[in-house]
N, C-alpha and C. Protein backbone atom coordinates (compact mmCIF):
# COMPACT_ATOMS: atom_id res chain seq x y z
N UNK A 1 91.48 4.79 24.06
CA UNK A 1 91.32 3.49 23.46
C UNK A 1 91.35 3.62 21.95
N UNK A 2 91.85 2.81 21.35
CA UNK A 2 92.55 3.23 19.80
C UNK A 2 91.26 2.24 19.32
N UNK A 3 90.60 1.36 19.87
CA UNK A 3 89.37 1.12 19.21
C UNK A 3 88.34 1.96 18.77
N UNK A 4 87.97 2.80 19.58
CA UNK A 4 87.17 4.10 19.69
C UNK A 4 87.49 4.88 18.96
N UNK A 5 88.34 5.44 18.74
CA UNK A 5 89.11 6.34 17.87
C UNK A 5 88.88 5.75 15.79
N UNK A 6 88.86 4.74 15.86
CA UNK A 6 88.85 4.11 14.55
C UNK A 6 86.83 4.07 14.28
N UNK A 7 86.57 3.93 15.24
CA UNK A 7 84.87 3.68 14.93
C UNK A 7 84.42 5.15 13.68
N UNK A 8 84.87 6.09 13.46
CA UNK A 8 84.32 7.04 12.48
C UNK A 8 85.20 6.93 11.72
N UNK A 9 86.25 5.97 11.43
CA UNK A 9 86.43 6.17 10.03
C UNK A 9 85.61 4.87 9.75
N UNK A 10 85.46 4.23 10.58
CA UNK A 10 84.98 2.40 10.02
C UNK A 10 83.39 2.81 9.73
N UNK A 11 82.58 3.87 10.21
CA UNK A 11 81.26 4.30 9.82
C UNK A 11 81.59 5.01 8.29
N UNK A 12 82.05 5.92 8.49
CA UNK A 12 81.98 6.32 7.44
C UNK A 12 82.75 5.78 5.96
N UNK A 13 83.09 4.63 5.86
CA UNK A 13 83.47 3.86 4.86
C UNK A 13 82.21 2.42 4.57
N UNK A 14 81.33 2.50 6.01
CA UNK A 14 80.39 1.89 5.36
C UNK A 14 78.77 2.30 5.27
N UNK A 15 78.77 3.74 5.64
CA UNK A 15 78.08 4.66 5.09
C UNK A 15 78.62 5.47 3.42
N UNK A 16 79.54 5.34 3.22
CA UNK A 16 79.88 5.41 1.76
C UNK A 16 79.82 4.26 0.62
N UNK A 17 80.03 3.12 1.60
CA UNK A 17 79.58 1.97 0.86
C UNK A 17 77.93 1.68 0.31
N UNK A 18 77.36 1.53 1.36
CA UNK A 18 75.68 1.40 1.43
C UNK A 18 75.49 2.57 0.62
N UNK A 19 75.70 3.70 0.67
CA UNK A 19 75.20 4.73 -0.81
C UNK A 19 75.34 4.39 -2.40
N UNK A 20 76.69 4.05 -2.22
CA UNK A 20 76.94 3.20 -3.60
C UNK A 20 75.81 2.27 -3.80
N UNK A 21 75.52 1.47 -3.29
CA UNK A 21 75.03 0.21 -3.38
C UNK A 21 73.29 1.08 -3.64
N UNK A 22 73.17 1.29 -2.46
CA UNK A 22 71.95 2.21 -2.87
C UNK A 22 71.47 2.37 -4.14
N UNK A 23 72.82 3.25 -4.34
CA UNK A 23 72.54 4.44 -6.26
C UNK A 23 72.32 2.91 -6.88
N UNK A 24 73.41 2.41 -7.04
CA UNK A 24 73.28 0.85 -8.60
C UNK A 24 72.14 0.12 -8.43
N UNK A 25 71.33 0.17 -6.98
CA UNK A 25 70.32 -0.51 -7.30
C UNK A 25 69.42 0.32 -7.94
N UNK A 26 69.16 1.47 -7.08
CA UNK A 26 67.96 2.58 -7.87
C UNK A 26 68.41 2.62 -9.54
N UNK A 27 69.33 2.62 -10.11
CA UNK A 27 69.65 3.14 -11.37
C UNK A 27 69.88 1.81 -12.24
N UNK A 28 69.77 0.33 -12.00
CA UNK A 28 69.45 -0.71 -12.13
C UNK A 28 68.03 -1.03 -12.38
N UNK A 29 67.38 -1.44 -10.99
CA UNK A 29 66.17 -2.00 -10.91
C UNK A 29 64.88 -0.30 -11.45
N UNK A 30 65.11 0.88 -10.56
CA UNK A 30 64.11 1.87 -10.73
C UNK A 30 64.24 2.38 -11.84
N UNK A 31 65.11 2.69 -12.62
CA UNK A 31 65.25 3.33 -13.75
C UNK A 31 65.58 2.17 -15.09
N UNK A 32 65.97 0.92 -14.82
CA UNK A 32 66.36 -0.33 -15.95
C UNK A 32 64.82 -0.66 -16.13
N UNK A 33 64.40 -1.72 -14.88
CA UNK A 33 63.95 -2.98 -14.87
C UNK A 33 62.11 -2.45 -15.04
N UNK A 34 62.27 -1.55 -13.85
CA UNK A 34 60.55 -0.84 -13.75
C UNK A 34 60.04 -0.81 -14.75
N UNK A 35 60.39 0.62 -15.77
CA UNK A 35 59.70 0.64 -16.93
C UNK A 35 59.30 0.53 -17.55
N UNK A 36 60.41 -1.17 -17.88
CA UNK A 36 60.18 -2.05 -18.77
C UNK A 36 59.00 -2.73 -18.54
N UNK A 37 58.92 -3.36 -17.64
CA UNK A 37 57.62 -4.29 -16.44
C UNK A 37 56.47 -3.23 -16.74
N UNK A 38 56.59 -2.19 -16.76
CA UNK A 38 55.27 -1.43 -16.56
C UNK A 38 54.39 -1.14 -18.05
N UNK A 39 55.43 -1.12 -19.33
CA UNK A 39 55.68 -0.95 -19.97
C UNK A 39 54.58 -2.25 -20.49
N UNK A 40 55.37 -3.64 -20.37
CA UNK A 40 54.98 -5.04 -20.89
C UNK A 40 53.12 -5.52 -20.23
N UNK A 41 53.20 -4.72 -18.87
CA UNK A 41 51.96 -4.74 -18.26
C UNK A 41 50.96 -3.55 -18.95
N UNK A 42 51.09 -2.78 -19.45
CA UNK A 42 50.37 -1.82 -19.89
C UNK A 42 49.83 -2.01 -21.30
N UNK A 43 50.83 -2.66 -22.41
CA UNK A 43 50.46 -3.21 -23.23
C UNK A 43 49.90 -4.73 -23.25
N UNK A 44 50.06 -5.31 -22.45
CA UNK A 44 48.77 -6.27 -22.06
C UNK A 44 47.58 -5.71 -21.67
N UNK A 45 47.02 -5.02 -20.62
CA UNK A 45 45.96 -4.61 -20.58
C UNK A 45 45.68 -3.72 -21.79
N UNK A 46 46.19 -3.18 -22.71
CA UNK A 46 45.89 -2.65 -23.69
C UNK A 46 44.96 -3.51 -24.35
N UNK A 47 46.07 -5.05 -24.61
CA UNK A 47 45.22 -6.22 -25.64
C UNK A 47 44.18 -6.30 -25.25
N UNK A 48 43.75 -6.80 -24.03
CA UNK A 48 43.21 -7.32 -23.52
C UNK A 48 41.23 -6.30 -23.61
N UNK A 49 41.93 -5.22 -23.24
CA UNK A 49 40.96 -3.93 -23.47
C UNK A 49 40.56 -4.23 -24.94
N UNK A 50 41.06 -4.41 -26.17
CA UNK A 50 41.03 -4.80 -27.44
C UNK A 50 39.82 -5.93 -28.00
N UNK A 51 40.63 -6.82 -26.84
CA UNK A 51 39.73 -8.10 -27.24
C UNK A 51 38.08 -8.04 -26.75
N UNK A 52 38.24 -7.36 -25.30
CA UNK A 52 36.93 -7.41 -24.71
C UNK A 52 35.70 -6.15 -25.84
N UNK A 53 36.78 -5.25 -26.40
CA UNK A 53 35.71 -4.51 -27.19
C UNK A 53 35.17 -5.18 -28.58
N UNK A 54 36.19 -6.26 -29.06
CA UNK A 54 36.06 -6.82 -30.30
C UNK A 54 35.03 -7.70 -29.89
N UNK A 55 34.92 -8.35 -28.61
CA UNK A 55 33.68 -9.01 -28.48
C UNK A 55 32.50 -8.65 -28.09
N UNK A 56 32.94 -7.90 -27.50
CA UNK A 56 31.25 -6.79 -27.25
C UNK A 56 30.87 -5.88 -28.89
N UNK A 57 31.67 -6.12 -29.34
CA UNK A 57 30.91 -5.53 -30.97
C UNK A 57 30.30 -6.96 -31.66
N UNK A 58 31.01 -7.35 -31.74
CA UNK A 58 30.58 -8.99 -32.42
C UNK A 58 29.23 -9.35 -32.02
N UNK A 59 29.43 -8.88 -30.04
CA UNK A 59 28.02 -9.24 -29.46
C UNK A 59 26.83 -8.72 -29.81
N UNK A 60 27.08 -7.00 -30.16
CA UNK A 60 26.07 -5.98 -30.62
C UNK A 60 25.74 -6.29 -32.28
N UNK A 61 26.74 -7.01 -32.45
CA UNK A 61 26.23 -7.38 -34.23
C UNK A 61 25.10 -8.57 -34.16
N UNK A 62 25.52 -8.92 -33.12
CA UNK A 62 24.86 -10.46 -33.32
C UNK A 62 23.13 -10.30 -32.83
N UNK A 63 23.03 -9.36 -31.58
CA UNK A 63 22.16 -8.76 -31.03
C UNK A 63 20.66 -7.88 -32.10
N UNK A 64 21.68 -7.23 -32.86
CA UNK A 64 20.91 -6.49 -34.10
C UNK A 64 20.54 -7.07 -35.05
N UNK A 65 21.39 -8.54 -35.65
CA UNK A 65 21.06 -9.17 -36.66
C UNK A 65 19.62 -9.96 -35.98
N UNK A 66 19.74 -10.19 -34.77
CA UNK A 66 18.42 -10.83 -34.06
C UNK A 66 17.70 -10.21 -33.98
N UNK A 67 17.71 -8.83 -33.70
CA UNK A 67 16.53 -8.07 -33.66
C UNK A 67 15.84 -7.67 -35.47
N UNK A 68 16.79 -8.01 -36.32
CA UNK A 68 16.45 -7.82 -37.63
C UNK A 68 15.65 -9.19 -37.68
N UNK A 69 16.22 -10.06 -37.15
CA UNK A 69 15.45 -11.36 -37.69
C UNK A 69 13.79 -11.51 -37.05
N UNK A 70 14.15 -11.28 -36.02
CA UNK A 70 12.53 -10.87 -35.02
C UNK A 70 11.87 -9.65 -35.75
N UNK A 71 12.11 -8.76 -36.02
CA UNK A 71 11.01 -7.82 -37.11
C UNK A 71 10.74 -8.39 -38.38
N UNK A 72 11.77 -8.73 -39.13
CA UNK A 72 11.36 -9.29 -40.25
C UNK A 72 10.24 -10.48 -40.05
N UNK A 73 10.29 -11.38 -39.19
CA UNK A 73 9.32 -12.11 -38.83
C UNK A 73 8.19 -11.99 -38.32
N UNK A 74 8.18 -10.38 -37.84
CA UNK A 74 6.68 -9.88 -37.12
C UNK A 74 6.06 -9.53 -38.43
N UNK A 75 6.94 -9.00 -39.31
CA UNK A 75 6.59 -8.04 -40.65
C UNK A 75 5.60 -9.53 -41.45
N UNK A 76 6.34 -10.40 -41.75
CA UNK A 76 5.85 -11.53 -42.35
C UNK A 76 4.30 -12.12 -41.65
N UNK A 77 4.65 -12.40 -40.59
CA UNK A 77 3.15 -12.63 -39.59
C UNK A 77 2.39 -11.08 -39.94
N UNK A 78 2.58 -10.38 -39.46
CA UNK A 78 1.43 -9.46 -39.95
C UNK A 78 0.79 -9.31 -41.32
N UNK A 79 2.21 -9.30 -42.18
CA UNK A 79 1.60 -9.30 -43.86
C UNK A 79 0.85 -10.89 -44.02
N UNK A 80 0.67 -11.54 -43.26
CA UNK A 80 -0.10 -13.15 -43.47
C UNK A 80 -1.41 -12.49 -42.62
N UNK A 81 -1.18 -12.06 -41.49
CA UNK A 81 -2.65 -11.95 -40.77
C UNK A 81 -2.83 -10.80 -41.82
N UNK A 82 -2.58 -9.86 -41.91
CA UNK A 82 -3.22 -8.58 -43.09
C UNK A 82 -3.98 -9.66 -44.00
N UNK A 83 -3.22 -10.59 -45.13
CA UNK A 83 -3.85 -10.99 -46.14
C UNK A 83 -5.00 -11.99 -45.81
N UNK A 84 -4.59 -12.85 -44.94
CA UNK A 84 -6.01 -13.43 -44.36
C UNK A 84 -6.84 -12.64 -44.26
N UNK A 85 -6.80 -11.54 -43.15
CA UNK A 85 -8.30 -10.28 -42.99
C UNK A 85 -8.68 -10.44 -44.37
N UNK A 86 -8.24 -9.56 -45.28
CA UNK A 86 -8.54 -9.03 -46.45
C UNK A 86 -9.44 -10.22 -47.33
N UNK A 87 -8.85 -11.73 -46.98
CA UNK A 87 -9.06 -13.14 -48.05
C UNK A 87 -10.97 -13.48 -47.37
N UNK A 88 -10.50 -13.09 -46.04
CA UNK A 88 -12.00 -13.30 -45.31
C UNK A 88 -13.47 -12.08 -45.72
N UNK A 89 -12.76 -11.02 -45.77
CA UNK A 89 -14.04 -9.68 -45.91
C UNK A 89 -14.39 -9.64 -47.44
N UNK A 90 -13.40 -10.26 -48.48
CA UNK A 90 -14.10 -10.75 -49.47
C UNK A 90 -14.74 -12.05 -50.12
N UNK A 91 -14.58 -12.99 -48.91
CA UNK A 91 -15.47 -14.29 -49.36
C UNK A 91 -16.62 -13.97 -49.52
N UNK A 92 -16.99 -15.00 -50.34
CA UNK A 92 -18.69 -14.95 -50.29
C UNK A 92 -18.62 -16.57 -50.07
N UNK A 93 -20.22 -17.20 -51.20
CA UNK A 93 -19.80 -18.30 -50.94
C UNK A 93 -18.94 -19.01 -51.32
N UNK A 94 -18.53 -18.77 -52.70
CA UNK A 94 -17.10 -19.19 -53.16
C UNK A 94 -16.02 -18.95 -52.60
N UNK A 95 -16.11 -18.15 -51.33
CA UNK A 95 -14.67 -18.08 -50.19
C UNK A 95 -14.09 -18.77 -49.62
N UNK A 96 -14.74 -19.95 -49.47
CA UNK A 96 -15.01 -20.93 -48.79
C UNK A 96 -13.93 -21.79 -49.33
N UNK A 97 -13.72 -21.95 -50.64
CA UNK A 97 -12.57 -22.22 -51.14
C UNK A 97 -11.73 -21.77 -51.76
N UNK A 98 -11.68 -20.53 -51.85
CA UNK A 98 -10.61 -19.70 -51.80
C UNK A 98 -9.99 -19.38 -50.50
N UNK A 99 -10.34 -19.37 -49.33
CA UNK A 99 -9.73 -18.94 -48.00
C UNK A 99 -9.05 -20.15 -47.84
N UNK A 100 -9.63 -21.43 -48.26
CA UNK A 100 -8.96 -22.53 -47.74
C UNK A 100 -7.65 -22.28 -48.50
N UNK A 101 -7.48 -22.36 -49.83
CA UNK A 101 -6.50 -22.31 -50.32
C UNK A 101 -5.76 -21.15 -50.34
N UNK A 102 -6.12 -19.86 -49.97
CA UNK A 102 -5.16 -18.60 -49.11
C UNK A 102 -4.02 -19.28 -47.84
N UNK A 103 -5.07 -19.86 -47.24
CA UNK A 103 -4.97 -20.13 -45.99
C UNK A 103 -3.67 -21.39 -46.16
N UNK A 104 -3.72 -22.27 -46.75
CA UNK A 104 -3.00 -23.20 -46.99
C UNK A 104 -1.61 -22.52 -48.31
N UNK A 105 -1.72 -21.26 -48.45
CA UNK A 105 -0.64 -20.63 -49.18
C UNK A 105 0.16 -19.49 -48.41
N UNK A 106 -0.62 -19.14 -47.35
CA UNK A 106 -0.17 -18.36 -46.73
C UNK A 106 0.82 -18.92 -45.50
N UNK A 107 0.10 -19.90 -44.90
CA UNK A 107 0.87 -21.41 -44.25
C UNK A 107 2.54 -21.84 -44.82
N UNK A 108 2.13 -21.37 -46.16
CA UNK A 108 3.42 -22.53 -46.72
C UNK A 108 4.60 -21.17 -46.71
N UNK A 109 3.70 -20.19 -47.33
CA UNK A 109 4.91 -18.99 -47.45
C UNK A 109 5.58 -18.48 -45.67
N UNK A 110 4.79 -18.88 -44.73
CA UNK A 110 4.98 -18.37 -43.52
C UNK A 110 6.08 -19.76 -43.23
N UNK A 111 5.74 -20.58 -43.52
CA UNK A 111 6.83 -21.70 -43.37
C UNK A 111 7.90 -21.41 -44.39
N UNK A 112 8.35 -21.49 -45.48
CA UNK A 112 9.37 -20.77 -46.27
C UNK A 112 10.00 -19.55 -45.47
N UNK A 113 8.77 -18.88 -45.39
CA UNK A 113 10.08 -17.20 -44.62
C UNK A 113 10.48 -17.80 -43.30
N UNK A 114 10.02 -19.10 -42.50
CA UNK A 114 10.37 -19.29 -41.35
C UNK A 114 11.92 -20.21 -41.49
N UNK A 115 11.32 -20.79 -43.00
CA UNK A 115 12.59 -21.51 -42.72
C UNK A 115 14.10 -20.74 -43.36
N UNK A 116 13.69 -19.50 -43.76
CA UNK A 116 14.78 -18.85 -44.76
C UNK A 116 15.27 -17.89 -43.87
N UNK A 117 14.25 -17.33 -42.66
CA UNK A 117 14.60 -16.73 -41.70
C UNK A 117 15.50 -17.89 -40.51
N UNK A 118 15.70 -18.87 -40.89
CA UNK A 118 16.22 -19.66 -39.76
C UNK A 118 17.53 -20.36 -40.75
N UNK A 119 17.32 -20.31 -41.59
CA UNK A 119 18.62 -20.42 -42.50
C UNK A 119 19.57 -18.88 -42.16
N UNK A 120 19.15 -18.05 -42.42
CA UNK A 120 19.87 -16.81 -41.79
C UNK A 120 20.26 -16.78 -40.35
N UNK A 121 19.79 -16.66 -39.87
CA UNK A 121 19.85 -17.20 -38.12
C UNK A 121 21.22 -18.36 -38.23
N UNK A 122 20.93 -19.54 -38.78
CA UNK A 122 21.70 -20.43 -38.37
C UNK A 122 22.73 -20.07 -39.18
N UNK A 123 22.98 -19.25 -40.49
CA UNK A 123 24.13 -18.59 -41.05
C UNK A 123 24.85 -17.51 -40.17
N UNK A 124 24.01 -16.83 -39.60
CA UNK A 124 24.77 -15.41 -38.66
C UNK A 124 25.41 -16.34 -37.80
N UNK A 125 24.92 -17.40 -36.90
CA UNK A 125 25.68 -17.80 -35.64
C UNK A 125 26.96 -18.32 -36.02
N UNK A 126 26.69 -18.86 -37.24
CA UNK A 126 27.67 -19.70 -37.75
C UNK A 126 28.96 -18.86 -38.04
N UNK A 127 28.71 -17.34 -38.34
CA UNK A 127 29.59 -16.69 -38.79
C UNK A 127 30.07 -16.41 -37.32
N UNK A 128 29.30 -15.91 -36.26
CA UNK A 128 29.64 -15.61 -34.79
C UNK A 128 30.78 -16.79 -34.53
N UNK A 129 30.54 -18.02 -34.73
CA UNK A 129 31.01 -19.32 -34.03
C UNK A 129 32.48 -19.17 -34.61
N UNK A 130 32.71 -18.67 -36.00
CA UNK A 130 33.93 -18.29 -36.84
C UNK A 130 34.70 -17.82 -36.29
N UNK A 131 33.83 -16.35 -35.96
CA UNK A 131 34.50 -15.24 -35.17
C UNK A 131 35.24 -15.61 -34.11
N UNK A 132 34.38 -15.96 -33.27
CA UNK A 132 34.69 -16.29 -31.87
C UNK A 132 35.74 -17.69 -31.48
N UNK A 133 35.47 -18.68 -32.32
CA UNK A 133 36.86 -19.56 -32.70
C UNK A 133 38.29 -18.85 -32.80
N UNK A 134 38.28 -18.30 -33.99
CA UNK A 134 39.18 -17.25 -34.37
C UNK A 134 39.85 -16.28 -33.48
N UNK A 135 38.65 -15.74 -32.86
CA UNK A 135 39.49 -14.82 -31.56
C UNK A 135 40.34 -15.72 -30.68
N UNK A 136 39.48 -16.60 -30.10
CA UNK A 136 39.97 -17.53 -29.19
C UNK A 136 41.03 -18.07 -29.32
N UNK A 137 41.39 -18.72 -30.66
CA UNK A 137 43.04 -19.04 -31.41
C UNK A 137 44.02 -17.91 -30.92
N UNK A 138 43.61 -16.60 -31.25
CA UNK A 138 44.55 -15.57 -31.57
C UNK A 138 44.42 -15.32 -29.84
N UNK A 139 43.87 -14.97 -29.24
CA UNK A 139 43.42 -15.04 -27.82
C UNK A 139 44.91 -16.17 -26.84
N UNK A 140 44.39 -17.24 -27.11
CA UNK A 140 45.19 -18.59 -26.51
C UNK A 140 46.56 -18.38 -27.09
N UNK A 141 46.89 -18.03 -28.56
CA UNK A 141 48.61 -18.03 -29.02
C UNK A 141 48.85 -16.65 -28.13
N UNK A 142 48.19 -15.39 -27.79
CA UNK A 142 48.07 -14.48 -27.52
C UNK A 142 49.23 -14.54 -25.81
N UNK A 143 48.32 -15.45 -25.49
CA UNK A 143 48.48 -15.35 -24.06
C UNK A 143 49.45 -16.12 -23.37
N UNK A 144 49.32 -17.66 -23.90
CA UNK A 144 49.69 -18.55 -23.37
C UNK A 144 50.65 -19.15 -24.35
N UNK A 145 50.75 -18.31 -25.54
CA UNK A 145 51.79 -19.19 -26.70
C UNK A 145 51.40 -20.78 -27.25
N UNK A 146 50.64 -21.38 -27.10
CA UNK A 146 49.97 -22.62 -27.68
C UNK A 146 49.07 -22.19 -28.57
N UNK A 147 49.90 -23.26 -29.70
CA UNK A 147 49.08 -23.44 -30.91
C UNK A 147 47.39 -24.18 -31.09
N UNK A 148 46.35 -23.94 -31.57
CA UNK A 148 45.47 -24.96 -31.55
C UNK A 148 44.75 -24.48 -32.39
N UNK A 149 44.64 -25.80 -33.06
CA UNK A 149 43.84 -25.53 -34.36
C UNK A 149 42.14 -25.18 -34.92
N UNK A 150 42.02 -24.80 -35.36
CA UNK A 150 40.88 -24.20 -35.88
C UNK A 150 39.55 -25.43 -35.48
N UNK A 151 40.01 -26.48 -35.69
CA UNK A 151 38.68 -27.30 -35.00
C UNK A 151 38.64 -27.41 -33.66
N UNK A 152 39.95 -27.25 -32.94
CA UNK A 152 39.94 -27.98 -31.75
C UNK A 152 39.02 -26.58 -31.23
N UNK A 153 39.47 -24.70 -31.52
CA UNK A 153 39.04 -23.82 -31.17
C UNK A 153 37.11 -24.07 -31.41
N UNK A 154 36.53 -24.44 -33.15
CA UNK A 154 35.43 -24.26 -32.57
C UNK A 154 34.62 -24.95 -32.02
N UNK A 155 35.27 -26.45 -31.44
CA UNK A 155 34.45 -27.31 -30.90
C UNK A 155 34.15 -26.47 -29.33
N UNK A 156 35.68 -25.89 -28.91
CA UNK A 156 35.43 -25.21 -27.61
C UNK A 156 34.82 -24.03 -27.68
N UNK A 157 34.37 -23.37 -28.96
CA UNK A 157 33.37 -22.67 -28.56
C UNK A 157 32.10 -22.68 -28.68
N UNK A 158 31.72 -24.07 -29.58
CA UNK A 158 30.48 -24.71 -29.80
C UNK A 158 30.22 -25.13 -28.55
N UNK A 159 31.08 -25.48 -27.43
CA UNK A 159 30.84 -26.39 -26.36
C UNK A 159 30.61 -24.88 -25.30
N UNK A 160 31.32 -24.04 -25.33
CA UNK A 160 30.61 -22.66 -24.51
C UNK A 160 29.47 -22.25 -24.83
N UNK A 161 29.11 -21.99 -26.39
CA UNK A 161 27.88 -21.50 -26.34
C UNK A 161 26.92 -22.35 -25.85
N UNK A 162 27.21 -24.21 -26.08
CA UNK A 162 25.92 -24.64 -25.66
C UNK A 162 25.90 -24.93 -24.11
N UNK A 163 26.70 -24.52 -23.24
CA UNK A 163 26.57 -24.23 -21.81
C UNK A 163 26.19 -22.90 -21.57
N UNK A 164 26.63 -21.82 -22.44
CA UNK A 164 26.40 -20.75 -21.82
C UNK A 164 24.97 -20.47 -22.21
């Protein structure tokens, strides 16, 4: 049968075919296209690795400036209770109005460092709120290619911090 007879050359012309095809894809897609992809994915998680450390420092700044603000404020309360002790073990009877007026100076200076310590406070966050606007801009053009401007960023991060 002359059908039979033709079946190995008709295999082996499309077993030579399918190899071809084979190679151009491997040397196309595995050696072109991969790399590239792996390449574009690797330097994203790079950024991304970037950003999460830039905010965990920001966080540790912000963390320390609080813990500066909480000592400095224990320091102040103690140097007020210290000077009270001291305003009391030397009254006599004229202490009586001198402690009052310690007492009512020491009040005012503890209110001053409270409020100069909360002027700082509300200056650090403010600088955080900068920061973190800022990232978020560069973050959002980063990712998603949209522009947005500097207010629209820190209202949305005024509006995270006061949920979060």
């Amino acid at each position: 049968m002359p059908q039979l007879t033709q079946l190995a050359v008709v295999y082996q012309s499309q077993w030579f075919w399918l190899l071809i095809t084979l190679g151009v894809i491997f040397f196309v897609v595995g050696r072109g296209m991969v790399p590239r992809i792996e390449a574009t994915v690797d330097q994203r998680d790079a950024q991304i690795a970037a950003d999460l450390a830039a905010g965990e420092q920001a966080r540790q700044e912000a963390d320390a400036t609080e813990q500066r603000w909480r000592s400095e404020l224990a320091k102040v309360h103690a140097d007020a209770q210290a000077a009270a002790h001291d305003a009391r073990a030397k009254a006599g009877e004229e202490a009586g109005k001198r402690l009052a007026a310690a007492d009512a100076e020491l009040q005012q200076r503890t209110a001053e460092a409270n409020d100069r310590l909360s002027a700082q406070r509300d200056a650090a966050l403010a600088a955080i709120e900068e920061v973190a606007a800022d990232a978020a801009r560069e973050m959002v053009a980063k990712i998603s290619g949209a522009k947005i401007t500097a207010a629209e960023a820190g209202k949305a991060v005024k509006a995270a911090l006061a949920h979060g």
